[in-house]
Protein backbone atom coordinates (compact mmCIF):
# COMPACT_ATOMS: atom_id res chain seq x y z
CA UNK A 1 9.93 7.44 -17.09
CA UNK A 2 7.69 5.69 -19.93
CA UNK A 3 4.26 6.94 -19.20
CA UNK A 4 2.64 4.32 -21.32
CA UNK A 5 4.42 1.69 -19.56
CA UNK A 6 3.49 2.58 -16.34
CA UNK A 7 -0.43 2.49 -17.22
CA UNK A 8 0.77 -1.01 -19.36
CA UNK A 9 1.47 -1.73 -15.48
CA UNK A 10 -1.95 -0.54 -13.83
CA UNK A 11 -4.24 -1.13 -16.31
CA UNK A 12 -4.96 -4.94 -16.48
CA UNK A 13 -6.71 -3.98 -12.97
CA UNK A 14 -10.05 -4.33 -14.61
CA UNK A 15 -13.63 -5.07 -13.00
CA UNK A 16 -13.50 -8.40 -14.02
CA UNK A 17 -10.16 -8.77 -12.85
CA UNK A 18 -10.38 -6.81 -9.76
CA UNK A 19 -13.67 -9.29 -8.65
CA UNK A 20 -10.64 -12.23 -8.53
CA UNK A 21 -8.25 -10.53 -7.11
CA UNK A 22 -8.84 -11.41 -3.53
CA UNK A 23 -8.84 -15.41 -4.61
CA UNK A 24 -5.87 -15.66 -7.02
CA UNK A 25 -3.51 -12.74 -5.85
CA UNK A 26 -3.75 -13.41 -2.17
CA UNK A 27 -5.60 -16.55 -1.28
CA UNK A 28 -3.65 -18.50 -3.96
CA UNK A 29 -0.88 -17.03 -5.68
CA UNK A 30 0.76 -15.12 -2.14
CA UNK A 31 0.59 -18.64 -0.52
CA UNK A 32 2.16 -21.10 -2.93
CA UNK A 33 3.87 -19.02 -5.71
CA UNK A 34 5.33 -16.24 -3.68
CA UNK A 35 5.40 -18.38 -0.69
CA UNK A 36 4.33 -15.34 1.58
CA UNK A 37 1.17 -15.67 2.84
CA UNK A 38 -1.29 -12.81 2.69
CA UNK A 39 -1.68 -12.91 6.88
CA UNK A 40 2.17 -12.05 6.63
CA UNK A 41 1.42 -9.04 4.98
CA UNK A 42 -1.84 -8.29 6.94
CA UNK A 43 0.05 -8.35 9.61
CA UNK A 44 2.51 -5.87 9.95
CA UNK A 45 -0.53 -3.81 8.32
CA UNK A 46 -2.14 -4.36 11.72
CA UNK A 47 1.15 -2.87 12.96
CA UNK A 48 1.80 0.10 11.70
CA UNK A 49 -1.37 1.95 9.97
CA UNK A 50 -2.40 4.80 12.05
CA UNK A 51 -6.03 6.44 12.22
CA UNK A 52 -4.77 9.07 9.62
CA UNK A 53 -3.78 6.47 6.98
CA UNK A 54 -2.76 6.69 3.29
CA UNK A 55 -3.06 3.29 0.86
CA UNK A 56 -1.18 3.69 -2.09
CA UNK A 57 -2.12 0.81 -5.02
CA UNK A 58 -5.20 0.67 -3.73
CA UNK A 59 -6.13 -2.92 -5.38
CA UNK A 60 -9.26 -4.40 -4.12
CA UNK A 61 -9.27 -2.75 -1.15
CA UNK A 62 -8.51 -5.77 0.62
CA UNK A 63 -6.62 -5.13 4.22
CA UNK A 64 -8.08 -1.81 4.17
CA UNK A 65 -11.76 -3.50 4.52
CA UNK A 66 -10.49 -6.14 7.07
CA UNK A 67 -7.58 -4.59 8.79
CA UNK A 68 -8.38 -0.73 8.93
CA UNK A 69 -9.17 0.42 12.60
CA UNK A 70 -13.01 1.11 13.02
CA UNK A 71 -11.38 4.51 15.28
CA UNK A 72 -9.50 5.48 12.18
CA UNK A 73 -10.05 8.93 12.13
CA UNK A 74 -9.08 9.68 8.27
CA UNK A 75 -8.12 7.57 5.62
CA UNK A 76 -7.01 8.33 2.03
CA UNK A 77 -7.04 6.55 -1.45
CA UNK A 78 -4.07 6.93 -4.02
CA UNK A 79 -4.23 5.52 -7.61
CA UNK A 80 -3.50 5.82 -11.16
CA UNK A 81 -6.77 2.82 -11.73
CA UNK A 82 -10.38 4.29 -11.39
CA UNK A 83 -11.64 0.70 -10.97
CA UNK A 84 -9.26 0.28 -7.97
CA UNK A 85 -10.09 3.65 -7.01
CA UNK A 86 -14.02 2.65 -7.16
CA UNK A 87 -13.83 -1.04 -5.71
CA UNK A 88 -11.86 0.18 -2.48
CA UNK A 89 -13.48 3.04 -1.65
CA UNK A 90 -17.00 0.86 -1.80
CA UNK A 91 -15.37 -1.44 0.60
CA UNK A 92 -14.41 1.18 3.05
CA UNK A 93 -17.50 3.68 2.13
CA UNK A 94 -18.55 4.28 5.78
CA UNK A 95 -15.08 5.90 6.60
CA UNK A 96 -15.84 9.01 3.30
CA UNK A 97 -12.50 7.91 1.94
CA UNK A 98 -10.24 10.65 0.49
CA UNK A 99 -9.59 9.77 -3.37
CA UNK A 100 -6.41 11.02 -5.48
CA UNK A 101 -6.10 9.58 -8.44
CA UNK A 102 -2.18 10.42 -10.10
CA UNK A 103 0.81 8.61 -11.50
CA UNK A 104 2.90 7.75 -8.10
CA UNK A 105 6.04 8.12 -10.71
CA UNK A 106 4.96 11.71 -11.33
CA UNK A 107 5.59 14.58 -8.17
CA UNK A 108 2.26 14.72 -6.64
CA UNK A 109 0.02 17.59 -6.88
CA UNK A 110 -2.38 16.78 -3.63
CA UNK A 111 -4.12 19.62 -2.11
CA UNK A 112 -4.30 17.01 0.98
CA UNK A 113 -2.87 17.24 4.55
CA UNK A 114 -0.03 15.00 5.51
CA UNK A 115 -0.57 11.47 6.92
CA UNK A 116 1.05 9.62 9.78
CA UNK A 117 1.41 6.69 7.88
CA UNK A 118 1.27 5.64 4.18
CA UNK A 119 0.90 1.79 3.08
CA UNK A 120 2.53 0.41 -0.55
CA UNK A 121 1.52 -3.08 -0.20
CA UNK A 122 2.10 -4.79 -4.08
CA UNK A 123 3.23 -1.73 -6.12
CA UNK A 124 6.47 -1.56 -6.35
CA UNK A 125 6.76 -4.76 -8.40
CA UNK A 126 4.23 -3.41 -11.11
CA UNK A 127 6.13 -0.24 -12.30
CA UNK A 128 8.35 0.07 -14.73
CA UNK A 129 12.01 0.33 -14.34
CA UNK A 130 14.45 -0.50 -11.76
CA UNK A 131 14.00 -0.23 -8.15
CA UNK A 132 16.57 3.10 -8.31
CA UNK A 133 14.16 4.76 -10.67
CA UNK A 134 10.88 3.68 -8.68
CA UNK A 135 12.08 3.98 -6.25
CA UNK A 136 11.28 7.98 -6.89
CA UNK A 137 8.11 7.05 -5.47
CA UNK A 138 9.51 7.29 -1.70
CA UNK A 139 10.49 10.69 -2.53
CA UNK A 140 7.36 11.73 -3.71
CA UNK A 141 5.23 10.53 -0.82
CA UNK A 142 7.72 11.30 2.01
CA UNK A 143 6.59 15.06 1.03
CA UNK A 144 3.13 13.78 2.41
CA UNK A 145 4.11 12.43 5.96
CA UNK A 146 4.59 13.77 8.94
CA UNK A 147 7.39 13.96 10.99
CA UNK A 148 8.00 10.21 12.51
CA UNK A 149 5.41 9.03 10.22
CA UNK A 150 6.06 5.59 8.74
CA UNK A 151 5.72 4.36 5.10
CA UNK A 152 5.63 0.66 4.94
CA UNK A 153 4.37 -1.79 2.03
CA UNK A 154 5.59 -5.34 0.20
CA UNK A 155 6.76 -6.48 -2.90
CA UNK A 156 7.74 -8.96 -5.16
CA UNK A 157 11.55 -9.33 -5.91
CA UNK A 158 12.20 -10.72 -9.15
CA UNK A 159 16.36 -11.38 -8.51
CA UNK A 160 17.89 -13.16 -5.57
CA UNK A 161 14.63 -15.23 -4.25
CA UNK A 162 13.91 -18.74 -3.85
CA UNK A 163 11.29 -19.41 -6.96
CA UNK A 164 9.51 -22.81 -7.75
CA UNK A 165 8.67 -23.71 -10.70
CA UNK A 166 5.51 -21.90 -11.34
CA UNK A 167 6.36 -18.71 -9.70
CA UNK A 168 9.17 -18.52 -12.69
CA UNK A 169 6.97 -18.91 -15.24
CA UNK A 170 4.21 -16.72 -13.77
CA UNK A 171 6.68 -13.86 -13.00
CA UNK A 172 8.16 -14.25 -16.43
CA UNK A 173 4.73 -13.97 -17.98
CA UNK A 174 3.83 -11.12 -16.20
CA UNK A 175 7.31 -9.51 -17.18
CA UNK A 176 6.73 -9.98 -20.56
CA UNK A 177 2.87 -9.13 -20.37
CA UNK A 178 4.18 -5.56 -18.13
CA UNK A 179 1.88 -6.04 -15.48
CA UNK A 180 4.61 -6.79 -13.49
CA UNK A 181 8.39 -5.08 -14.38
CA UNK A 182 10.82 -6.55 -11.02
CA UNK A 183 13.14 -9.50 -13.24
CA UNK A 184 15.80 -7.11 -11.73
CA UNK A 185 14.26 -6.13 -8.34
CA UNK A 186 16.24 -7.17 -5.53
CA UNK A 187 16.81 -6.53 -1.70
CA UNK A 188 19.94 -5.02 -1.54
CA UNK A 189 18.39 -1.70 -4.34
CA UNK A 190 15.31 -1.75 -2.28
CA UNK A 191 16.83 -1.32 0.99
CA UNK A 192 19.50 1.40 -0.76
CA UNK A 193 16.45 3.18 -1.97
CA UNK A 194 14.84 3.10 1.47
CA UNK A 195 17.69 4.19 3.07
CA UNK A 196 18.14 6.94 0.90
CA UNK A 197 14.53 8.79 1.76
CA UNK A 198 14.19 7.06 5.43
CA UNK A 199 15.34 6.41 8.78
CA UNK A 200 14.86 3.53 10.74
CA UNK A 201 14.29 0.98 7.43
CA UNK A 202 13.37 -2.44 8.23
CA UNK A 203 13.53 -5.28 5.32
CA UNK A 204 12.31 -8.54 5.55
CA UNK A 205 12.67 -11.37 2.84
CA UNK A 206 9.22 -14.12 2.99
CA UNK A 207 9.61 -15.91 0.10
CA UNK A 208 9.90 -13.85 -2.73
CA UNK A 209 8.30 -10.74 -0.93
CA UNK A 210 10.07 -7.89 0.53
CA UNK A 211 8.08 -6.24 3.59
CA UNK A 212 9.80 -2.94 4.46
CA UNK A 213 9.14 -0.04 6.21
CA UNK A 214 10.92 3.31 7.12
CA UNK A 215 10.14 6.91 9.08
CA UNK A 216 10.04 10.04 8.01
CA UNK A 217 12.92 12.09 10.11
């Protein structure tokens, strides 16, 4: 895997960026270019974190500082971004987050104990290559859960979605920028890949976001 094209794909997640993130990525663009709405997402959140909870592309922080359990009774931080890594754990301060930064595409070195649930919300769709080669990442985290433990997360499908107008040209100029790499993403590889590391998958199609979720046997 390109190394450089994987931090092409994680680093436009600047301060200034990260301080807009919250408006454009999921008050606007979720809503009416992806056409799945950020409660969506927040929602099966809600569902399925547990109070010993990893976030993987971390972001702003957002559904871990509005949806995370005040009983949560440890809660973990995984990026490749220091900003990201800064921002969320500032949100979420009074639980003493647990930060690991490292490549998700790279086998994780952690000297952590293993979670009951692990959260990918918006990753997927920002590293390079195609969902069979990402998809690696399952494989690397499932190393991390417990047994029953669910991973579940969202992303944006490039191939085989509904698109207006806009959401074309925005995902093609985040193709060609590499923020995002998913022109070839689509639901059948992503559930193959699930299936491959997981039991009990679940894939939904909102728009042009894929919410899935599997367990650890």
């Amino acid at each position: 895997m390109d190394k450089q094209a994987t931090i092409a794909g994680q680093a436009v997640y600047t301060k200034n960026v990260l301080s807009i993130y919250d408006f454009w990525v999921l008050g606007v663009s979720n809503r009416y270019f992806w056409k799945c709405p950020t409660p969506r997402i927040a929602e099966k959140f809600v569902e399925q974190v547990s109070d010993n909870h990893l976030d993987v592309g971390v972001g702003s922080g957002y559904y871990l500082k509005h949806f995370l359990p005040q009983t949560t009774q440890r809660i973990a931080l995984l990026d490749l971004n220091q900003n990201s890594l800064d921002k969320a754990s500032e949100v979420i301060s009074h639980f003493q987050p647990e930060i690991y930064r490292a490549d998700i595409l790279q086998p994780l070195k952690l000297n952590a104990e293993k979670f009951d649930s692990i959260s990918v919300n918006f990753l997927l769709h920002c590293l390079p290559g195609s969902i069979s080669t990402k998809g690696i990442i399952f494989e690397h985290l499932k190393e991390y859960m417990t047994t029953g433990g669910v991973l579940f997360g969202s992303t944006i499908l490039g191939k085989g979605t509904e698109q207006n107008f806009v959401a074309r040209k925005l995902m093609g100029i985040y193709n060609e920028k590499g923020i995002f790499s998913n022109l070839d993403d689509d639901l059948d590889s992503l559930t193959e890949v699930l299936n491959e590391q997981f039991i009990d998958v679940s894939v939904e199609l909102v728009g042009c976001v894929a919410l899935f979720s599997g367990k650890k046997a």
